[in-house]
Protein backbone atom coordinates (compact mmCIF):
# COMPACT_ATOMS: atom_id res chain seq x y z
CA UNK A 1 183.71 189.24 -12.99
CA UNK A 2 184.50 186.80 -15.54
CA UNK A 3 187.54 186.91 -18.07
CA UNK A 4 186.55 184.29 -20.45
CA UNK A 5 185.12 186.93 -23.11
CA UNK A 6 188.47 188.31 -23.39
CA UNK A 7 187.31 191.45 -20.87
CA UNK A 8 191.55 192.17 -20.35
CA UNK A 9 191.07 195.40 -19.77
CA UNK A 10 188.57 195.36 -17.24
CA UNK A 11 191.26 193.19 -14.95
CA UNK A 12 193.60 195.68 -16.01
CA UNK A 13 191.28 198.24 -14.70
CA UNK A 14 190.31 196.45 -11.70
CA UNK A 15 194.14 196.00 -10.79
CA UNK A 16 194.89 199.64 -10.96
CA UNK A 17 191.94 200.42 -8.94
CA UNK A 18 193.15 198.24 -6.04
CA UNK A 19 196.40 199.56 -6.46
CA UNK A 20 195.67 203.06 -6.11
CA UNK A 21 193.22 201.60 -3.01
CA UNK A 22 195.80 200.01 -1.38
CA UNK A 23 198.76 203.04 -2.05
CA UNK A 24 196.06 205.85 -0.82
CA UNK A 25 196.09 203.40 2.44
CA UNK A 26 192.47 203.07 2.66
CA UNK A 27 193.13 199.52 3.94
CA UNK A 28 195.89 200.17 7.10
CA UNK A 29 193.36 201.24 9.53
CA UNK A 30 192.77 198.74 12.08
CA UNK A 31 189.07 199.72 12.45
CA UNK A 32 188.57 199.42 9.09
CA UNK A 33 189.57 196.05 8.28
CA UNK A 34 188.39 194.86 11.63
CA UNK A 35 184.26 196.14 10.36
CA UNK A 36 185.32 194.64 7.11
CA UNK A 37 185.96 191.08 8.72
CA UNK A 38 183.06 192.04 11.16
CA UNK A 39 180.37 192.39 7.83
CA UNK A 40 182.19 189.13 5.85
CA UNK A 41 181.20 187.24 9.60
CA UNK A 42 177.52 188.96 9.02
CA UNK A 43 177.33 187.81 5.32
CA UNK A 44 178.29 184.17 6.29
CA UNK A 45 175.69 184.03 9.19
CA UNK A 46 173.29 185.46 6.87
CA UNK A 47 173.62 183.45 3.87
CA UNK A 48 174.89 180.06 6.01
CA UNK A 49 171.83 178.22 4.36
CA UNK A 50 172.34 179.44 0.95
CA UNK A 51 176.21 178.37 1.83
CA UNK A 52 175.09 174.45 2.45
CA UNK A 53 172.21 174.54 -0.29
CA UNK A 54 175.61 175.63 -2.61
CA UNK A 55 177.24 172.51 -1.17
CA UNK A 56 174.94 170.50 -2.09
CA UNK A 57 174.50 171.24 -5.75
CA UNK A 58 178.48 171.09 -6.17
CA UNK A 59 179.00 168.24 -4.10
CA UNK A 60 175.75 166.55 -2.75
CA UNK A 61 177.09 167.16 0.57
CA UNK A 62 174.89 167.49 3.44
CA UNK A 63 174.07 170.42 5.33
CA UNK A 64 175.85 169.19 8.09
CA UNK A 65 179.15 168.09 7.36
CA UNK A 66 179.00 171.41 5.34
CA UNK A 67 178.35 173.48 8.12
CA UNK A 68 180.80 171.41 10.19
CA UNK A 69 184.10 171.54 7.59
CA UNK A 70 183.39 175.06 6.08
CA UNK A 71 180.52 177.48 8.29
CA UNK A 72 181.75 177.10 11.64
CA UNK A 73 185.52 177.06 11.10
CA UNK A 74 185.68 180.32 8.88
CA UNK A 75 183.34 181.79 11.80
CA UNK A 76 185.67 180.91 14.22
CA UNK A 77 188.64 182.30 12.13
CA UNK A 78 187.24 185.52 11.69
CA UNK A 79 186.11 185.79 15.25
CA UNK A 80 189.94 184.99 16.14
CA UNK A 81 191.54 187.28 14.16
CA UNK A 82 188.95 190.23 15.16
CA UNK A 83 190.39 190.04 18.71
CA UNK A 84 193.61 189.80 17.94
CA UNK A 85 194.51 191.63 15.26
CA UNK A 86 195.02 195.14 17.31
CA UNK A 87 197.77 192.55 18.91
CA UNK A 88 199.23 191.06 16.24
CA UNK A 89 199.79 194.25 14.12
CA UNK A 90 201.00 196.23 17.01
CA UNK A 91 205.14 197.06 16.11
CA UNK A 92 207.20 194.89 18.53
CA UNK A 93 209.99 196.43 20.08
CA UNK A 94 213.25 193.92 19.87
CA UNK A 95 215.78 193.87 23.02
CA UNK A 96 218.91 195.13 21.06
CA UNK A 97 222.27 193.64 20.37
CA UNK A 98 225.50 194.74 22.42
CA UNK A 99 227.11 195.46 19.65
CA UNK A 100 224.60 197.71 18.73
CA UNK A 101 223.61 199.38 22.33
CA UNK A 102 221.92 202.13 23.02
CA UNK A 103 219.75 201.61 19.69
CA UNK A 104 215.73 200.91 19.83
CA UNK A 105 215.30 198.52 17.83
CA UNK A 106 211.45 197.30 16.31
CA UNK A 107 209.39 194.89 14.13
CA UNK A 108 206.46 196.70 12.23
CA UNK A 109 203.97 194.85 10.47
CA UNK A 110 202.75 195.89 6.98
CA UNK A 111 200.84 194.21 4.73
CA UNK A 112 202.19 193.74 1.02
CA UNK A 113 199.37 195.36 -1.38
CA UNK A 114 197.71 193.27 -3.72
CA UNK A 115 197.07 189.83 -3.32
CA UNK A 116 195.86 187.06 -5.29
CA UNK A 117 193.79 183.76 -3.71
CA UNK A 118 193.39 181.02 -5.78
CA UNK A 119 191.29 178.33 -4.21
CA UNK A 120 190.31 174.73 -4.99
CA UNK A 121 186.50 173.31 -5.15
CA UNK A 122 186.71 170.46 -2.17
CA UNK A 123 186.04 173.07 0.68
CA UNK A 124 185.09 176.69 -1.91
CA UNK A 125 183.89 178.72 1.24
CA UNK A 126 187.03 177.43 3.83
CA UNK A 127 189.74 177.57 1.53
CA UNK A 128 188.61 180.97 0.01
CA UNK A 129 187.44 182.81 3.20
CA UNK A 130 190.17 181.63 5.60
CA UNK A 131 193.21 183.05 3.64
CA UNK A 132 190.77 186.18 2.86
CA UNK A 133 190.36 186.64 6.31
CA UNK A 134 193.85 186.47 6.60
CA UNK A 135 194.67 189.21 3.73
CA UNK A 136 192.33 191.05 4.81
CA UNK A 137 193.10 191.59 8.26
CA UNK A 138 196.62 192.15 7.42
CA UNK A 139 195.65 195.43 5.43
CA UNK A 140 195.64 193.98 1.86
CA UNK A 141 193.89 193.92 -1.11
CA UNK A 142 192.54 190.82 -2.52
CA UNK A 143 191.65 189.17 -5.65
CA UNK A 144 189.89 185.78 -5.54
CA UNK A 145 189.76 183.32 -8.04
CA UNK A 146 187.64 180.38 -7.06
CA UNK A 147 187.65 176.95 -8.70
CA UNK A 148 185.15 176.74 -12.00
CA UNK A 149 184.46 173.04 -11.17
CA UNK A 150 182.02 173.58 -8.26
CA UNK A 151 179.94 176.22 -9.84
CA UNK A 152 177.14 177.12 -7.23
CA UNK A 153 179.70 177.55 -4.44
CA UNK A 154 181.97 180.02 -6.64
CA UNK A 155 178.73 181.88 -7.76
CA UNK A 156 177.50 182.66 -4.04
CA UNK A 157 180.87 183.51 -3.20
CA UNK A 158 181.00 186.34 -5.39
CA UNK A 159 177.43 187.71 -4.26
CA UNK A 160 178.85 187.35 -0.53
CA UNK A 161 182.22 188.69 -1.36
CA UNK A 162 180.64 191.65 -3.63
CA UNK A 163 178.10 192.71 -0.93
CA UNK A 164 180.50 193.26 1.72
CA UNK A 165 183.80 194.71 -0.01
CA UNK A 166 184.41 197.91 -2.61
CA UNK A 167 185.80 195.62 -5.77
CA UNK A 168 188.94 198.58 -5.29
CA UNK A 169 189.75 196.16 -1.90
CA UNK A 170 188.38 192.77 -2.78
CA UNK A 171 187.08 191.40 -6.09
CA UNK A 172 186.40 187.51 -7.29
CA UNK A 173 187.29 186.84 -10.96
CA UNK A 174 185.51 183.90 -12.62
CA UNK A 175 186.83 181.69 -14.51
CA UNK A 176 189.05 178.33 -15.61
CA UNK A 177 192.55 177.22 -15.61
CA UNK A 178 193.10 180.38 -18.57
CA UNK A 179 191.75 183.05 -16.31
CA UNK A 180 194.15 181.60 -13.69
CA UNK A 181 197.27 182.01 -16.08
CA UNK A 182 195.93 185.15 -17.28
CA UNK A 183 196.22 186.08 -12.98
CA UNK A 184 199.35 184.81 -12.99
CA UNK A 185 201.12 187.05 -15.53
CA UNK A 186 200.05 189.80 -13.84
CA UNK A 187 201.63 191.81 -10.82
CA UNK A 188 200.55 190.97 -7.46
CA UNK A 189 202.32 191.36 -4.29
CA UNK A 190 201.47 188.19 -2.62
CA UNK A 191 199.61 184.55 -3.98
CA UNK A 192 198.13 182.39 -2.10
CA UNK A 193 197.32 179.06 -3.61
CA UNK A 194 195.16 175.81 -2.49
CA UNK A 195 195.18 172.99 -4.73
CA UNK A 196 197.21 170.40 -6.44
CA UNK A 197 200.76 169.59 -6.37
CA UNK A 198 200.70 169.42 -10.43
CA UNK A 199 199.42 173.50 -10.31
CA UNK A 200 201.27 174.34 -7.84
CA UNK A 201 204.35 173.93 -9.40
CA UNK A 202 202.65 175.98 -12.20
CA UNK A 203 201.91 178.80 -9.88
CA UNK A 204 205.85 178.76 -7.98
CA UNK A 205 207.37 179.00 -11.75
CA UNK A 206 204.81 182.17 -12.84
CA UNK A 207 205.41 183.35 -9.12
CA UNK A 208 209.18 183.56 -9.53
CA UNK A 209 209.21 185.15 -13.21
CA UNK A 210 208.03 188.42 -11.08
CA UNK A 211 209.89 187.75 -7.37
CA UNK A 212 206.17 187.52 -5.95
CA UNK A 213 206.37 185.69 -2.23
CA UNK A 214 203.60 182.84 -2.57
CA UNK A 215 202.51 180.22 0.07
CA UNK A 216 201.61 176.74 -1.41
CA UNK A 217 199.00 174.52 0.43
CA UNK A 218 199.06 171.08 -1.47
CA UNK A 219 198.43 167.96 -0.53
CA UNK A 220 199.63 164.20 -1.18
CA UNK A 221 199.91 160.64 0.50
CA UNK A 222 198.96 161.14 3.65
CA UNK A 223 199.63 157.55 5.59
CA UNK A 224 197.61 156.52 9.02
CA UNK A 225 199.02 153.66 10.62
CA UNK A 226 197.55 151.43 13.19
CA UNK A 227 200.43 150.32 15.56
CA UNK A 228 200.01 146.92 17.41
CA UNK A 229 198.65 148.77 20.77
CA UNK A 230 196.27 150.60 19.02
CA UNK A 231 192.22 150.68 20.13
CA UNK A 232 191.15 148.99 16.90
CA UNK A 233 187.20 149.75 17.44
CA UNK A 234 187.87 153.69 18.06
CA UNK A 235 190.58 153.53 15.46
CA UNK A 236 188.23 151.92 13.16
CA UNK A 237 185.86 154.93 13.38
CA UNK A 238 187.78 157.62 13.51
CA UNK A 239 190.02 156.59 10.10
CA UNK A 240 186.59 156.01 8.03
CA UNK A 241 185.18 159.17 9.35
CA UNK A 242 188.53 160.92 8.47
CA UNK A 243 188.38 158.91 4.94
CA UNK A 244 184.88 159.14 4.06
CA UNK A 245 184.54 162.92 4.68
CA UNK A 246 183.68 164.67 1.97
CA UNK A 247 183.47 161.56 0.28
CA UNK A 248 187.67 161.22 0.75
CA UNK A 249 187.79 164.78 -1.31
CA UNK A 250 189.69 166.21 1.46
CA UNK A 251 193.87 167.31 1.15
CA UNK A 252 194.29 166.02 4.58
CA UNK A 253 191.89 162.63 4.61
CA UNK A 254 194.66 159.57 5.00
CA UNK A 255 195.10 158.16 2.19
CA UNK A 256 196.92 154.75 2.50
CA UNK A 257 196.47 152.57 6.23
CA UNK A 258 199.39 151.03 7.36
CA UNK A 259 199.15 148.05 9.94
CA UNK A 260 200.43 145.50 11.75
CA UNK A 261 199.70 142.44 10.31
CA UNK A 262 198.68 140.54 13.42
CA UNK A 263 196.01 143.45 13.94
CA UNK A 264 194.91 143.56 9.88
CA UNK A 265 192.20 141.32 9.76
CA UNK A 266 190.50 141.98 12.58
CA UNK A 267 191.02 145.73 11.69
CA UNK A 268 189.64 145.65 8.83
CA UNK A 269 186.26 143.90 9.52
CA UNK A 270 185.91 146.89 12.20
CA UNK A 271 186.36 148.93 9.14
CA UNK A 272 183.10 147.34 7.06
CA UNK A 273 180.82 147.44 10.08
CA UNK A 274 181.86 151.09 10.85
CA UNK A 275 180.85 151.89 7.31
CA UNK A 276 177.88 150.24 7.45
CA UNK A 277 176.97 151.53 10.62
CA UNK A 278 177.92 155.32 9.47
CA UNK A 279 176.08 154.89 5.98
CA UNK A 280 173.90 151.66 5.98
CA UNK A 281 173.67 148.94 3.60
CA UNK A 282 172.45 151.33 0.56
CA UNK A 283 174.94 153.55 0.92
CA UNK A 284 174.06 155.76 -2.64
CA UNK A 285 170.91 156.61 -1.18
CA UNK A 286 171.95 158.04 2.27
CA UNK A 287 172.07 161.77 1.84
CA UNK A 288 175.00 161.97 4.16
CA UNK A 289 177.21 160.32 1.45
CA UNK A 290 179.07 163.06 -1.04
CA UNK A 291 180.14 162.22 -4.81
CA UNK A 292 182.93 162.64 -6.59
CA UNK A 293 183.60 166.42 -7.97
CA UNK A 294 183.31 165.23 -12.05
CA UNK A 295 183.97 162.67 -14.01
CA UNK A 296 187.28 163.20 -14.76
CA UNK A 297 188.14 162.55 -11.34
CA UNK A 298 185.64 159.31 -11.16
CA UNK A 299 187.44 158.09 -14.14
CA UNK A 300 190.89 158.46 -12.46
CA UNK A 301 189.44 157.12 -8.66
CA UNK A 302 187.39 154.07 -10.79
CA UNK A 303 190.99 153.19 -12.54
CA UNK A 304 192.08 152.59 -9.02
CA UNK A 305 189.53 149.75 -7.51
CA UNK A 306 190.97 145.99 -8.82
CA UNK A 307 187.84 143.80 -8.46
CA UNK A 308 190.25 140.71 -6.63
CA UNK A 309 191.53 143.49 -4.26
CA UNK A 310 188.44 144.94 -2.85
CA UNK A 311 187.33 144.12 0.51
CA UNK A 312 184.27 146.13 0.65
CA UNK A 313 182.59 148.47 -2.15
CA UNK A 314 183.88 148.93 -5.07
CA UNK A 315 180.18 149.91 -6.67
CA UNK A 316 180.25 153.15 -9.06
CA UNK A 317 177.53 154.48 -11.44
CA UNK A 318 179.55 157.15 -13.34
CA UNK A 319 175.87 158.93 -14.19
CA UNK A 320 175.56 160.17 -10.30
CA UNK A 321 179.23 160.07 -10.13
CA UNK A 322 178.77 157.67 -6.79
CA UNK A 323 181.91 155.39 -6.01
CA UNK A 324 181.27 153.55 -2.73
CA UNK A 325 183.36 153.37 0.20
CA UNK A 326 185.88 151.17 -1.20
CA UNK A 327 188.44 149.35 0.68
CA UNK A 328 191.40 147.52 -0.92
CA UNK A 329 193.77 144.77 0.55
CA UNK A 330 196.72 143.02 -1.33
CA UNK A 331 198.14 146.01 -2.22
CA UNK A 332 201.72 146.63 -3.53
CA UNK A 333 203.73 149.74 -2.61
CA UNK A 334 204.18 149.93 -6.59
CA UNK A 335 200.79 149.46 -7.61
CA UNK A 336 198.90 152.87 -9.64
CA UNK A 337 196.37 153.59 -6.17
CA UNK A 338 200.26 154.14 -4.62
CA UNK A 339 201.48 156.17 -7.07
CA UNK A 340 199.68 159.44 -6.50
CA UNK A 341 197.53 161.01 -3.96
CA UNK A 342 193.77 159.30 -4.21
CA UNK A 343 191.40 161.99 -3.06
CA UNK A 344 188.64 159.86 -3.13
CA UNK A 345 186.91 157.21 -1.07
CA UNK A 346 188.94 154.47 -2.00
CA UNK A 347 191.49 153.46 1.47
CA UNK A 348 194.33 150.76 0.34
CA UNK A 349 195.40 148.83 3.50
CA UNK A 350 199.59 147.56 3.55
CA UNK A 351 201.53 146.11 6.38
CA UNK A 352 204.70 146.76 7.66
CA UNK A 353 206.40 144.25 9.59
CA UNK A 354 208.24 146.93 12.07
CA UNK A 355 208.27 150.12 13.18
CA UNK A 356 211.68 151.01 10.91
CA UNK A 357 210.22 149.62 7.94
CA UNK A 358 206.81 151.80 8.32
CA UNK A 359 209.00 154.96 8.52
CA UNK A 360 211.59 153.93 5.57
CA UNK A 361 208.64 153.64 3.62
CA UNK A 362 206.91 156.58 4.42
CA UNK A 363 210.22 158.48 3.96
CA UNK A 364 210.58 157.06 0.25
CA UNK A 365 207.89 159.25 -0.67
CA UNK A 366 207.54 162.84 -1.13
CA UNK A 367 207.05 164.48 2.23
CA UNK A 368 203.24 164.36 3.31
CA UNK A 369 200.59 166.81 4.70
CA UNK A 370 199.83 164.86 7.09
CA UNK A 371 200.59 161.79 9.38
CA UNK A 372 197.98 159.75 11.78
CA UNK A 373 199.74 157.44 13.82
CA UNK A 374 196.98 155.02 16.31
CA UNK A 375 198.74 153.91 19.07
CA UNK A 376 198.66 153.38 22.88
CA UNK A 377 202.38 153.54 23.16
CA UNK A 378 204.33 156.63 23.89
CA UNK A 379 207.65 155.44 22.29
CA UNK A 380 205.39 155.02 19.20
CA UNK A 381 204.50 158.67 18.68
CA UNK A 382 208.24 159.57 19.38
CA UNK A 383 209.30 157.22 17.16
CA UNK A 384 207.30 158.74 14.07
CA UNK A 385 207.25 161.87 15.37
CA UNK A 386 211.57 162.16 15.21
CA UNK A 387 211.86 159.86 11.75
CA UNK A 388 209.06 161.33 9.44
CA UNK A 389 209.30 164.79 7.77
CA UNK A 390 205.02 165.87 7.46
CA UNK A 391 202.83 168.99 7.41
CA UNK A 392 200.81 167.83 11.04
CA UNK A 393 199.13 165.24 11.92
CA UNK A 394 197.24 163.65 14.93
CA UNK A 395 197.78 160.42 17.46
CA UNK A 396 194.65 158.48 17.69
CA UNK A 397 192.60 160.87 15.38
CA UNK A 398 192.56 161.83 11.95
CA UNK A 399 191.41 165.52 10.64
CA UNK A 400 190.93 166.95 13.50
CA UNK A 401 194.46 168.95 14.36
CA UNK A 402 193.51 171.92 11.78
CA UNK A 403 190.33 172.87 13.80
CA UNK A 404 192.50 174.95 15.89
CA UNK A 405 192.84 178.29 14.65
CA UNK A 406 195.46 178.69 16.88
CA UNK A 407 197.68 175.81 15.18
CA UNK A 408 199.25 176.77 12.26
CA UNK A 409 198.47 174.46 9.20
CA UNK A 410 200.40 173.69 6.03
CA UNK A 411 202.70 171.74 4.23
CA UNK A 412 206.05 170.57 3.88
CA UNK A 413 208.79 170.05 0.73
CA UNK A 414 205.66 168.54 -1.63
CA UNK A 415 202.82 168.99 0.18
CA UNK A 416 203.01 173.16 0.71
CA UNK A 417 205.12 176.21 1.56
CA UNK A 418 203.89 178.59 4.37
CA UNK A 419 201.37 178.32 6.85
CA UNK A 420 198.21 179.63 7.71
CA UNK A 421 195.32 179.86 9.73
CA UNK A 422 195.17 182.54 12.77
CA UNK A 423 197.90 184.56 13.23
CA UNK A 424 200.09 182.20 11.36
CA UNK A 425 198.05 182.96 8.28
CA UNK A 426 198.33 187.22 9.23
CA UNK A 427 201.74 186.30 9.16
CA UNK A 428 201.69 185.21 5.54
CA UNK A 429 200.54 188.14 4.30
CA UNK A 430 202.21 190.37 6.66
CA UNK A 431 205.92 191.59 5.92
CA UNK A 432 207.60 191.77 8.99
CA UNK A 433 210.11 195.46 8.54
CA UNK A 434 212.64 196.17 11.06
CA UNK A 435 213.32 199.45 12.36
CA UNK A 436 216.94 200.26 14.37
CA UNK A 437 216.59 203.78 16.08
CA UNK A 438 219.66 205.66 16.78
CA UNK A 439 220.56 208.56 19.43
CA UNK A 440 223.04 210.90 18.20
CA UNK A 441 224.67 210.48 21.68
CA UNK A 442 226.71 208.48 22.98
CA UNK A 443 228.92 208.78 20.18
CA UNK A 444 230.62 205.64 20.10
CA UNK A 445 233.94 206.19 17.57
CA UNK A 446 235.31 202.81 17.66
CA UNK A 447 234.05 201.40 14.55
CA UNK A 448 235.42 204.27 12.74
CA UNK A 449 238.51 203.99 10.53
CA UNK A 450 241.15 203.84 10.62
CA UNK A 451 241.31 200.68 12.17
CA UNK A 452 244.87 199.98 12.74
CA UNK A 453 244.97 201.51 16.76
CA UNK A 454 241.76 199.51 17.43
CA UNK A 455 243.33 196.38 16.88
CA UNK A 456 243.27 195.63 20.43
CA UNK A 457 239.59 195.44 20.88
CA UNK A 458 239.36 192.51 18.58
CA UNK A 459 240.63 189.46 21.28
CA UNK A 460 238.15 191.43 24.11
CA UNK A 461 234.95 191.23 21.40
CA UNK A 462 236.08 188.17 20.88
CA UNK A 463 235.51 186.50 24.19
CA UNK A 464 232.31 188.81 25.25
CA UNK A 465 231.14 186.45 22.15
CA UNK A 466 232.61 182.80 23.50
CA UNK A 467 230.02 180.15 24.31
């Protein structure tokens, strides 16, 4: 469905279908949503080739690494929630207070209605299906708004979505930043947004015009330092495979390196000759190689590459919207690639001359959504793990600790509100009601008034209560 011809009333009308879906409780049966996530896991099998072909126009990823960051992960999500959603929505009966004995007292899941999903373009079929999947098997409705800027993906999403769900229980609605707005004014029960700090901000303030509970999953400077211990040849591949994927279009890619300067040099000729070895020499020809989303974003990531800076790349034809693997050295803590997150291939290298200094930094900045810390020293990781405020991260890795559905994954302060994936993500579309069931024996008159014979009670409450 698209909004940009003015078609109001046709939201209006889709709205009011879903609501009268959702209050008829067509979606509460666990059976039901679990065939609907059952026939979304069919669609994606069936169309997985179409999925990476979509990829591909958008992005000029490769079938691979398409299959890798979006296929098999929103496979794996819906697999996990299918077995455990007769778990997770089962009411949970609470051990009750003493001052409150002889109640039975529960937690009962319910989902909140109508939801709206607003997803970016980076990762289209990940970042729309996963909090789907989510809604979904929490008993909501769901209306998706996909990003206009990778077109293919957003189109095949719609054919996927529309031949598995009734448009009264999930709908996409095409469109650009209006038809987002447009979204926004209206009354859902729950949004769900992945993209920008800039838009989120846009989407809290709409959000709390109508008191609608919303989960934010941003992004921002994500840092990776290389400690003096650190195993610079695995270290070396495993930050430009985290950089480079997606060609750096990624929330979660680091974004700035941090090292020791007695291990810089060395570490960053291990950083060339991993990209060379990853990509080869002509690096715009390799079809494993992405490019940037549009060129307003190559104009932004090309403003960041200072010729007398770069150590390797720096190459960019704005036709194919190609920007090389680009690493910069020199680099001040004030200069414009350090002033907002890069999303893009281009990796800035700093030093820090201790430990203290790394974190002060780090904390100077808004809070990131993630941290990669390369070490072979324990009191390293508890160092950064106990100073620095982040969303997750990894030791000796980069990417890799939102693969588990089991984890949940999000921000923090900047970077996002709420978490999702597996049940963590259930949870965020889940309202959690509690239920305290009452006897009409014993009856118990001591919290009656009048309260002035009772006063004796009050020291022998008081110390059932002292620590």
């Amino acid at each position: 469905m698209n909004t940009s011809t003015g078609a109001e009333s046709a939201v209006r009308d889709l709205l009011r279908g879903q609501r009268a879906f959702f209050d008829n409780g067509r979606t509460l049966p666990l059976p039901f949503r679990i065939h609907c996530l059952r026939e979304l896991q069919h669609a994606v099998l069936k169309r997985q080739t179409d999925i990476e072909d979509a990829l591909q126009t958008d992005l000029r990823r490769s079938h691979f690494e398409s299959f890798l960051s979006e296929t098999i992960l929103v496979l794996a999500g819906i697999k996990h929630a299918v077995k455990n959603i007769p778990h997770w929505a089962a009411p949970q009966k609470i051990r009750p207070s003493i001052l409150n004995f002889c109640s039975t007292d529960m937690l009962i899941p319910e989902p909140y209605g109508l939801s709206l999903i607003i997803s970016p373009w980076n990762y289209p079929f990940l970042l729309t299906l996963g909090p789907l999947t989510a809604a979904v098997g929490a008993g909501n409705c769901a209306v998706l708004k996909p990003s206009e800027l990778a077109p293919a993906s957003s189109s095949l999403l719609e054919e996927i979505v529309g031949a598995v769900f009734n448009p009264e229980h999930v709908a996409v609605i095409q469109g650009d930043a209006d038809t987002a707005r447009d979204l926004l004014s209206r009354k859902f029960d729950k949004i769900f947004f992945t993209g920008s700090a800039r838009v989120g901000k846009e989407v809290l303030k709409a959000a709390a015009e109508r008191l609608i509970p919303t989960t934010l999953e941003m992004g921002g400077k994500s840092p990776c330092i290389v400690a003096e211990t650190a195993d610079l040849p695995k270290a070396a591949r495993r930050i430009v495979w985290g950089k480079l994927f997606n060609a750096g279009q990624t929330c979660l890619a680091p974004d700035y390196l941090l090292t020791h300067p007695s291990r810089k040099d060395e570490l960053l000729k291990l950083l060339v000759k991993t990209i060379k070895s990853f990509y080869g020499r002509d690096i715009k020809n390799n079809p494993d190689y992405p490019r940037i989303i549009n060129e307003k974003n190559f104009l932004r990531l090309s403003s960041y590459i200072e010729p007398d800076k770069v150590v390797c790349g720096g190459e960019q034809d704005i036709r194919d919207l190609y920007i090389a693997p680009t690493i910069l050295d020199g680099v001040a803590w004030d200069d414009p690639v350090m002033t907002e997150e890069i999303f893009g291939p281009v990796l800035p290298v700093l030093t820090y001359a201790s430990l203290e200094e790394a974190a002060q930094r780090i904390k100077a900045r808004e809070k990131p959504l993630a941290l990669y810390l390369f070490t072979s020293d324990q009191r390293d990781v508890d160092f950064f793990w106990s100073k620095c405020s982040f969303g997750g991260g990894c030791v000796n890795d980069t990417l890799t600790h939102v693969i588990n559905e089991r984890l949940p994954f999000g921000g923090v302060g900047a970077s996002g509100m709420g978490r999702y994936r597996g049940q963590w993500g259930w949870r965020e579309f889940s309202h959690l009601k509690t239920l305290s069931r009452r006897n009409n024996y014993p009856y118990i008159p001591l919290r009656y008034p009048p309260y002035s014979a009772k006063e004796r009670f009050k020291s022998f409450l008081a110390h059932l209560f002292r620590c």
